[in-house]
N, C-alpha and C. Protein backbone atom coordinates (compact mmCIF):
# COMPACT_ATOMS: atom_id res chain seq x y z
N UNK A 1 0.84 -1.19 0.00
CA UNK A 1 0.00 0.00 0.00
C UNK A 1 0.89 1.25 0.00
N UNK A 2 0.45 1.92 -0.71
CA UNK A 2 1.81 3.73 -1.12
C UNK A 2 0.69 4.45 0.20
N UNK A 3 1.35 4.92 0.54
CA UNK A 3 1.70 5.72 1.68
C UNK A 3 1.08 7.78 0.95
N UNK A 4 -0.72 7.51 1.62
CA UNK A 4 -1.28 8.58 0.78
C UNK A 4 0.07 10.28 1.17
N UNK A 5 0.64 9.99 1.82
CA UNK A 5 1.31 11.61 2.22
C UNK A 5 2.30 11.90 0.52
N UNK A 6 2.40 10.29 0.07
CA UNK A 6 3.63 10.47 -0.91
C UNK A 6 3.24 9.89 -1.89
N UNK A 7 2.08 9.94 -2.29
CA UNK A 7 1.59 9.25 -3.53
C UNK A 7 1.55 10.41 -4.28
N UNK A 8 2.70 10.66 -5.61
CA UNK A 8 2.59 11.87 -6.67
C UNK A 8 1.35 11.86 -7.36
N UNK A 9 0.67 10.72 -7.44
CA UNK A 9 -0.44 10.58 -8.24
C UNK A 9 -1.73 11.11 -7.92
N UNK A 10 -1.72 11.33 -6.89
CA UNK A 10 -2.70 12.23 -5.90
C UNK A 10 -2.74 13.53 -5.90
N UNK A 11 -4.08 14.26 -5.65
CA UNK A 11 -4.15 15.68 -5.66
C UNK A 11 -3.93 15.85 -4.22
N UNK A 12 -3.56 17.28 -3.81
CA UNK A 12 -3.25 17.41 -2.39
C UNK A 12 -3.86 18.96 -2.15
N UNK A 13 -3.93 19.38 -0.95
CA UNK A 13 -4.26 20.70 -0.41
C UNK A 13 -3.60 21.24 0.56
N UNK A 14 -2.83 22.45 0.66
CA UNK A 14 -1.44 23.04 1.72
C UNK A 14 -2.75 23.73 2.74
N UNK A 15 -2.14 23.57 3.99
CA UNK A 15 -3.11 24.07 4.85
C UNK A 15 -2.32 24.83 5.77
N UNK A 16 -2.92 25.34 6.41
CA UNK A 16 -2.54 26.22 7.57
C UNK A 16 -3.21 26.69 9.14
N UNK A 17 -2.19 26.54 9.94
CA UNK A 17 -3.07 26.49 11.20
C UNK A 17 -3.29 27.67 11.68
N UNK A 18 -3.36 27.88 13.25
CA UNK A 18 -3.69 29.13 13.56
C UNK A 18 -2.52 29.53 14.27
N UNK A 19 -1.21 28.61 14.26
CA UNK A 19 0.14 29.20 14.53
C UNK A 19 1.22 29.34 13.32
N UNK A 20 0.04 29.42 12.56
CA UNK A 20 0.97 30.01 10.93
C UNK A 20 1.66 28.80 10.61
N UNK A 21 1.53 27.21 11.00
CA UNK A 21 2.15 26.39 10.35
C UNK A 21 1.58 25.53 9.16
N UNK A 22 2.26 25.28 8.26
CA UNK A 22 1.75 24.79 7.00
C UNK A 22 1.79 23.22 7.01
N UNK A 23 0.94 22.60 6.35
CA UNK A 23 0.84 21.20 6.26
C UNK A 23 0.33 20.51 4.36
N UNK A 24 0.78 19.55 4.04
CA UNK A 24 0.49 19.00 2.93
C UNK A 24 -0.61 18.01 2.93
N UNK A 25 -1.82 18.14 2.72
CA UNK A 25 -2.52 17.07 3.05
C UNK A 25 -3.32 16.35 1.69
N UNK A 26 -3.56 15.26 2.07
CA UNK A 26 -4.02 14.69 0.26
C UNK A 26 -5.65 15.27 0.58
N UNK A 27 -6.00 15.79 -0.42
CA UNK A 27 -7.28 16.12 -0.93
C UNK A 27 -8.61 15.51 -0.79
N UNK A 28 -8.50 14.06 -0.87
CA UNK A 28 -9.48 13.07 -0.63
C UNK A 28 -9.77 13.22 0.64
N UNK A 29 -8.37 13.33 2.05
CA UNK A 29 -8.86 13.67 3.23
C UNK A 29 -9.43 14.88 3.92
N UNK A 30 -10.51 14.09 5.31
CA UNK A 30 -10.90 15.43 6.01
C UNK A 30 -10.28 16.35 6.34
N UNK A 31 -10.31 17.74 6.27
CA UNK A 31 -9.01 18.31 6.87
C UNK A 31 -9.78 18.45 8.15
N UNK A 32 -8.37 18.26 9.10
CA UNK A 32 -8.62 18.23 10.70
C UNK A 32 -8.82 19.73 11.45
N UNK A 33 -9.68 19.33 12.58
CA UNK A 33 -9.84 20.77 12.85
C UNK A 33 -8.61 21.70 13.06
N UNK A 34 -8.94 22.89 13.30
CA UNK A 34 -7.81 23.81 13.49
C UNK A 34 -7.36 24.26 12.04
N UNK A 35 -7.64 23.66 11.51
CA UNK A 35 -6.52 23.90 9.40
C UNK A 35 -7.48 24.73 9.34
N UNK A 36 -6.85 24.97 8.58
CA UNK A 36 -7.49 25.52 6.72
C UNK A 36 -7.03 25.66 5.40
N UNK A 37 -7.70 25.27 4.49
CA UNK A 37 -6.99 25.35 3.10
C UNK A 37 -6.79 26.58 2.89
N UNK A 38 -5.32 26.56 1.98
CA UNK A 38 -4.41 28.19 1.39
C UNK A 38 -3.84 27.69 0.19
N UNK A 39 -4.41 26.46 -0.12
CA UNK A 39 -4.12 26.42 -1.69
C UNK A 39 -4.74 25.05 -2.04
N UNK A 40 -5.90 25.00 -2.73
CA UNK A 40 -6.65 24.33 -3.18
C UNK A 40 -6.31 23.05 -4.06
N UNK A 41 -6.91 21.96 -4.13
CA UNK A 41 -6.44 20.72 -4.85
C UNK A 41 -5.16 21.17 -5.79
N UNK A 42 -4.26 20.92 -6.04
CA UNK A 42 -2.83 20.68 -6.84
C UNK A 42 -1.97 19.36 -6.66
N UNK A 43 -0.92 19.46 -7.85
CA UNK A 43 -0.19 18.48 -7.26
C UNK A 43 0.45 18.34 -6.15
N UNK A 44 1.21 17.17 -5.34
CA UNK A 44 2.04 17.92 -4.80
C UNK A 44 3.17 18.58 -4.76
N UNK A 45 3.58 18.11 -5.81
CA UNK A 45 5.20 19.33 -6.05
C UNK A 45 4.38 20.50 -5.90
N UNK A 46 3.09 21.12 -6.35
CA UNK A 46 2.69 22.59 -6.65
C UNK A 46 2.45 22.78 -5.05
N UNK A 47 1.66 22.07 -4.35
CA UNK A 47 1.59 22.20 -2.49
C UNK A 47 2.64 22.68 -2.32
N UNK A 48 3.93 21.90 -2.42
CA UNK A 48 5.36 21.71 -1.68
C UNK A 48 5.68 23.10 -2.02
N UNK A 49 5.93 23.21 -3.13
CA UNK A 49 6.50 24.47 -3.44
C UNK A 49 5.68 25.70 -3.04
N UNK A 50 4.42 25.66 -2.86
CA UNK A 50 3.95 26.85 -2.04
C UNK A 50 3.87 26.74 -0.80
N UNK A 51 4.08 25.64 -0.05
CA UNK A 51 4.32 25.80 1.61
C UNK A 51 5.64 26.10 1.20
N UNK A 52 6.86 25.66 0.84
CA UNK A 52 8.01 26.37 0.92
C UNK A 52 8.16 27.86 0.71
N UNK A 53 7.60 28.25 0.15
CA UNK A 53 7.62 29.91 -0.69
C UNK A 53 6.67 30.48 0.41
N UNK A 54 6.14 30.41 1.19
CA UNK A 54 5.36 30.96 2.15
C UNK A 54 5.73 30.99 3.56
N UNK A 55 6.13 29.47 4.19
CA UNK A 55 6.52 29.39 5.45
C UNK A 55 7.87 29.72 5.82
N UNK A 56 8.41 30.81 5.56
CA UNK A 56 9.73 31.23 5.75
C UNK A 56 9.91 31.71 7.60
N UNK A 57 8.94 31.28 8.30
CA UNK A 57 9.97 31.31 9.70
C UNK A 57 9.09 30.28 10.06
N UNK A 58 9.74 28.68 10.51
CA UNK A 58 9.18 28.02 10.86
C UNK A 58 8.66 27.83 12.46
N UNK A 59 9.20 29.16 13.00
CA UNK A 59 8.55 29.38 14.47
C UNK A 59 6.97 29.28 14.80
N UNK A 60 6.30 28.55 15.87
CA UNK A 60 5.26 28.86 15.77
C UNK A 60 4.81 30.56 16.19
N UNK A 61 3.38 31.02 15.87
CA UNK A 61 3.00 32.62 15.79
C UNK A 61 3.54 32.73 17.16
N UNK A 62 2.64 31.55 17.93
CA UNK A 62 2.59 31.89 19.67
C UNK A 62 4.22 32.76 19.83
N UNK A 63 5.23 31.98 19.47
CA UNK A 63 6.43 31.93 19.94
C UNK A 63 6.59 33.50 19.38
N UNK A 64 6.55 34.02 17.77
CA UNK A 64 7.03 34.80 17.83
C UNK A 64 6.41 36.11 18.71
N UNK A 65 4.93 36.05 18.83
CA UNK A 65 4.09 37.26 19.86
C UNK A 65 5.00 37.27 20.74
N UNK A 66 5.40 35.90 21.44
CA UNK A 66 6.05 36.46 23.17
C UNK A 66 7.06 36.89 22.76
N UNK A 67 7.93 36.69 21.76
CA UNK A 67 9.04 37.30 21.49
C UNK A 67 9.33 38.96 21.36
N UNK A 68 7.85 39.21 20.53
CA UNK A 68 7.43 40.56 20.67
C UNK A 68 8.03 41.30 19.25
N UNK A 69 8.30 40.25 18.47
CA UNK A 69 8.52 40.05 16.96
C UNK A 69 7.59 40.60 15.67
N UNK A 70 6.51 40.52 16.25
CA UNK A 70 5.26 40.72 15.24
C UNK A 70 4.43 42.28 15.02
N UNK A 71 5.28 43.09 15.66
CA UNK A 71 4.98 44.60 15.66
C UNK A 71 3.78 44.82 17.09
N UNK A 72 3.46 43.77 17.42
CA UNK A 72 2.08 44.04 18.49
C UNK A 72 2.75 44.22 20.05
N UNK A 73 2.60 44.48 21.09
CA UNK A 73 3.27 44.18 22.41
C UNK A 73 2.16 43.85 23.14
């Protein structure tokens, strides 16, 4: 059985939580609470490459607020 996270043959959907982290998920599945889709059925090279091109600080949000990083105090 291929392993749905890595099946190229599959459509997929990049999601995102509410600590700004991105996930690849195959399309056929529920997305779990907390997500949300930020880029609609594609392949996954096209997912991959837009969670890469997007998630450029892999900190979670929480972390950067206390840091005091995000312009807010």
């Amino acid at each position: 059985m291929t392993n749905p996270f890595e099946d190229e043959s599959r459509p997929y959907v990049a999601l995102i939580n509410d600590e700004d982290q991105y996930s690849l998920w195959p399309a056929s599945f529920e997305i779990p609470a907390g997500w949300k889709v930020v880029l609609s059925s594609s392949s996954r090279s096209a997912c991959l490459a837009f969670i890469e091109e997007h998630w450029v600080d892999m900190r979670p949000r929480s972390l950067i607020v206390a840091m005091g990083e995000d312009g807010e105090q």
